[in-house]
C-alpha atoms as a PDB file:
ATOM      1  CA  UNK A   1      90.290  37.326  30.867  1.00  0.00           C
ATOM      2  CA  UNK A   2      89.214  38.292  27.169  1.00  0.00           C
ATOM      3  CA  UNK A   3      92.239  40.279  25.675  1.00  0.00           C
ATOM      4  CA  UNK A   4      89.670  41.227  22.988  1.00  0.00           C
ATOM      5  CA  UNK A   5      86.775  42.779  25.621  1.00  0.00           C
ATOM      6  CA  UNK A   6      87.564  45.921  26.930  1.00  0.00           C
ATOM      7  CA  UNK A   7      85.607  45.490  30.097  1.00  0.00           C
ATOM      8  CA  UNK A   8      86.810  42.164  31.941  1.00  0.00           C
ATOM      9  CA  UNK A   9      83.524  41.783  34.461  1.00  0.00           C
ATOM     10  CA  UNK A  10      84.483  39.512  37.412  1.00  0.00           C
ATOM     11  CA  UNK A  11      81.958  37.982  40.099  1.00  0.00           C
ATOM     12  CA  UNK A  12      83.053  37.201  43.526  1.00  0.00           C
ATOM     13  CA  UNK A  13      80.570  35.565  46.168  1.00  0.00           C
ATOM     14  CA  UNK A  14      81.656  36.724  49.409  1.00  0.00           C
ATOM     15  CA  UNK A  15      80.222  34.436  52.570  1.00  0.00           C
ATOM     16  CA  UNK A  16      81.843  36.607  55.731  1.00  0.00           C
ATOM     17  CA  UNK A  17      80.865  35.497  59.149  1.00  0.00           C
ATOM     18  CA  UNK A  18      82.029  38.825  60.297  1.00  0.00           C
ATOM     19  CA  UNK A  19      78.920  40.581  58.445  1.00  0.00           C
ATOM     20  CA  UNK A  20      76.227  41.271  61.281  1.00  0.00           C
ATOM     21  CA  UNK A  21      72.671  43.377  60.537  1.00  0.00           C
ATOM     22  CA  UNK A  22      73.795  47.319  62.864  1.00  0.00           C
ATOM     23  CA  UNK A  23      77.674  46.778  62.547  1.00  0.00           C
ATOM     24  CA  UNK A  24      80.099  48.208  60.810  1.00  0.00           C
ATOM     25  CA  UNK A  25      81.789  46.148  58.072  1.00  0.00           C
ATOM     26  CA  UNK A  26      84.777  46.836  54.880  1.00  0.00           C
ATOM     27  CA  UNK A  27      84.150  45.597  51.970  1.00  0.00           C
ATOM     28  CA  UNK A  28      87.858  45.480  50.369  1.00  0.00           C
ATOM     29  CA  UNK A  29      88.552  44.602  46.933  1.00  0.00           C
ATOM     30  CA  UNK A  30      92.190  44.166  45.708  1.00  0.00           C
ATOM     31  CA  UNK A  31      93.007  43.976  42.052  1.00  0.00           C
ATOM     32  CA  UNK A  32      95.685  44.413  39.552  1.00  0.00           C
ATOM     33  CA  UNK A  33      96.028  47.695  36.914  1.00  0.00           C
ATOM     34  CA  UNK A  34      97.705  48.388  34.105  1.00  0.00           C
ATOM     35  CA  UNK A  35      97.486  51.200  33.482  1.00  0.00           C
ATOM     36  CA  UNK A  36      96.632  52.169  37.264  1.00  0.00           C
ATOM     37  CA  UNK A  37      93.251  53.211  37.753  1.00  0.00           C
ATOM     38  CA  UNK A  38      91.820  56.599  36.887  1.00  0.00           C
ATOM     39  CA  UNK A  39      88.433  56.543  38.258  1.00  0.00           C
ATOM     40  CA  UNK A  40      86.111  53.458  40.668  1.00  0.00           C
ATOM     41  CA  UNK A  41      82.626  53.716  41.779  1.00  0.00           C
ATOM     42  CA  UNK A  42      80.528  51.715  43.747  1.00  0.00           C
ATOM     43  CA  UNK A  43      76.931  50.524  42.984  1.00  0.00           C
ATOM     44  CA  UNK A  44      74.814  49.083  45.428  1.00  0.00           C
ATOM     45  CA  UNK A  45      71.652  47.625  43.410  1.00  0.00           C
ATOM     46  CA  UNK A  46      69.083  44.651  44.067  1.00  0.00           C
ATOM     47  CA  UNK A  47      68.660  42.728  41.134  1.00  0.00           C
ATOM     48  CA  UNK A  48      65.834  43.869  40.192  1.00  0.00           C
ATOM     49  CA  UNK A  49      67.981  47.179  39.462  1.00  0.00           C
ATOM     50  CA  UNK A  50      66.058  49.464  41.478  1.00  0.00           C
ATOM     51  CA  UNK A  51      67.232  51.186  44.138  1.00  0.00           C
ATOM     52  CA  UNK A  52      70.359  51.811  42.926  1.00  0.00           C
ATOM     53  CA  UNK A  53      72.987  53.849  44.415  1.00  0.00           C
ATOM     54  CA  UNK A  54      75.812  54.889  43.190  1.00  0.00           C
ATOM     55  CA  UNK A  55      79.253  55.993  45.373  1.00  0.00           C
ATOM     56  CA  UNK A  56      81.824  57.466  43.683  1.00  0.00           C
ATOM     57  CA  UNK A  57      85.608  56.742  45.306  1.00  0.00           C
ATOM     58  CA  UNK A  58      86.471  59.460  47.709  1.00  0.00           C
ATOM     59  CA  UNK A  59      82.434  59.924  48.665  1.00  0.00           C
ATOM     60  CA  UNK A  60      79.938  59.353  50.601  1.00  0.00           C
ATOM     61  CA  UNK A  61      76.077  58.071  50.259  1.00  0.00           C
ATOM     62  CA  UNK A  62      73.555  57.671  53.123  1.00  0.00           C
ATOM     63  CA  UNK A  63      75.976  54.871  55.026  1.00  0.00           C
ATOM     64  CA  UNK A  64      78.006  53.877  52.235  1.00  0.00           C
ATOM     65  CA  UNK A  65      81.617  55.293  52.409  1.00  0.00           C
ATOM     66  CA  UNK A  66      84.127  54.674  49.043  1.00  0.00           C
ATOM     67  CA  UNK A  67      87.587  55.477  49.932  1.00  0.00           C
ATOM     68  CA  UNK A  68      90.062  56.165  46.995  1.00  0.00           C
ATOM     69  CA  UNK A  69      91.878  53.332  44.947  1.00  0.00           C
ATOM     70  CA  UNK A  70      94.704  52.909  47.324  1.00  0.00           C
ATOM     71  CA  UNK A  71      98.032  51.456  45.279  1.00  0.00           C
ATOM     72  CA  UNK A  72      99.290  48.856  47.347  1.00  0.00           C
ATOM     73  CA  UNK A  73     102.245  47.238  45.555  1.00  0.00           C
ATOM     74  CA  UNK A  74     104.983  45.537  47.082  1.00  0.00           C
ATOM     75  CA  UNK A  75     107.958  43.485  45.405  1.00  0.00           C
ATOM     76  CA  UNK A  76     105.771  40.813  43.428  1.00  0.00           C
ATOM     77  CA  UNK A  77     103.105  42.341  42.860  1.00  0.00           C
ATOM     78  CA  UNK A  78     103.797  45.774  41.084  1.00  0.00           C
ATOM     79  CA  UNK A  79     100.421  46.807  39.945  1.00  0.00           C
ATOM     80  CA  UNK A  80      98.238  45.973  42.823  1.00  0.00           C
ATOM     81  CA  UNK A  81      95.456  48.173  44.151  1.00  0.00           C
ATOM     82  CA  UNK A  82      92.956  47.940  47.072  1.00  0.00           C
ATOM     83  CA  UNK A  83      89.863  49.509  46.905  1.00  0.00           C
ATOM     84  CA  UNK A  84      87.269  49.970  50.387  1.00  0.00           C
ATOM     85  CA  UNK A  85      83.493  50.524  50.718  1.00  0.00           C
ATOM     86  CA  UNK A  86      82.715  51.240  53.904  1.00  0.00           C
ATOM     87  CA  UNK A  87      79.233  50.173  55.290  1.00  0.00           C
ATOM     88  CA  UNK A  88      78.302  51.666  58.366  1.00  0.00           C
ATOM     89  CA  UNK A  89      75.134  50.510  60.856  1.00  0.00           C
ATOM     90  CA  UNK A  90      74.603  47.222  58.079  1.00  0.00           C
ATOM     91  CA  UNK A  91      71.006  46.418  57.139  1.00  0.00           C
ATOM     92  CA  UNK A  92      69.257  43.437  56.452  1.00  0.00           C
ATOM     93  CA  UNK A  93      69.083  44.440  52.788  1.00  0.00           C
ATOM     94  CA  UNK A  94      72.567  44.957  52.549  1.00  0.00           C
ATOM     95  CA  UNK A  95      73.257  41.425  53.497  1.00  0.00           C
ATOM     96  CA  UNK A  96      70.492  40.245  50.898  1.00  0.00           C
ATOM     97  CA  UNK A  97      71.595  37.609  48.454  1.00  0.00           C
ATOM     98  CA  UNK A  98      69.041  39.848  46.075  1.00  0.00           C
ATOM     99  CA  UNK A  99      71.742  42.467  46.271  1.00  0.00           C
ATOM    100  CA  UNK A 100      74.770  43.208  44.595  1.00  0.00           C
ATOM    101  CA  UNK A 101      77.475  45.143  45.609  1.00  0.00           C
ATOM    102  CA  UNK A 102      79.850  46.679  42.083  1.00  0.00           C
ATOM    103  CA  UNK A 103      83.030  47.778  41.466  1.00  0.00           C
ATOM    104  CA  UNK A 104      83.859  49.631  38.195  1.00  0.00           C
ATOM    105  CA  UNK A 105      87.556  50.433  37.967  1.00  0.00           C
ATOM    106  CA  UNK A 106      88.645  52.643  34.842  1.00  0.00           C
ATOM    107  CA  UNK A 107      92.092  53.244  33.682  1.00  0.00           C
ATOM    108  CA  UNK A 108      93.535  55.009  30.431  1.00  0.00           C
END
């Protein structure tokens, strides 16, 4: 973490055996805020940037589902939030290692 860059970018390779081309999967994110969040979105992109789309929390896209920045705190961890894409009926592309899957949190 850069205390001097306002945008702290972290990568995450996720390998889950649980991921299967026509199920259902959550993609759940948990993070810590402070301030607490203000806004997320989603971006689904392949690297070659097109095909981009965009899910803002508390929306829906085609089968991507973004449920709101849930605060999930408990006695060590005061500023923790989740946050929950929801793929439904996975494709092959979604799976791709060619595509990413983004989180942008933004808090005041």
């Amino acid at each position: 973490v850069d205390p001097e860059d306002e945008r702290d970018n972290t990568t995450v390779t996720i390998c889950d055996t649980r991921l299967c081309e026509g199920e259902d999967y959550d993609l759940v994110v948990q993070f810590d805020s402070n301030p607490e969040p203000s806004a997320a979105e989603w971006s689904i992109r392949n690297n070659d940037r097109r095909g981009k789309t965009a899910v803002r929390e508390g929306n829906r896209r085609r089968t991507y589902d973004a449920e709101y920045v849930e605060n999930i705190k408990d006695r060590w961890n005061h500023d923790r939030y989740e946050a929950r894409m929801k793929f439904e009926n996975i494709q092959r592309e979604d799976m791709s290692k060619d595509t990413e899957h983004l989180l942008e949190v933004t808090n005041e």
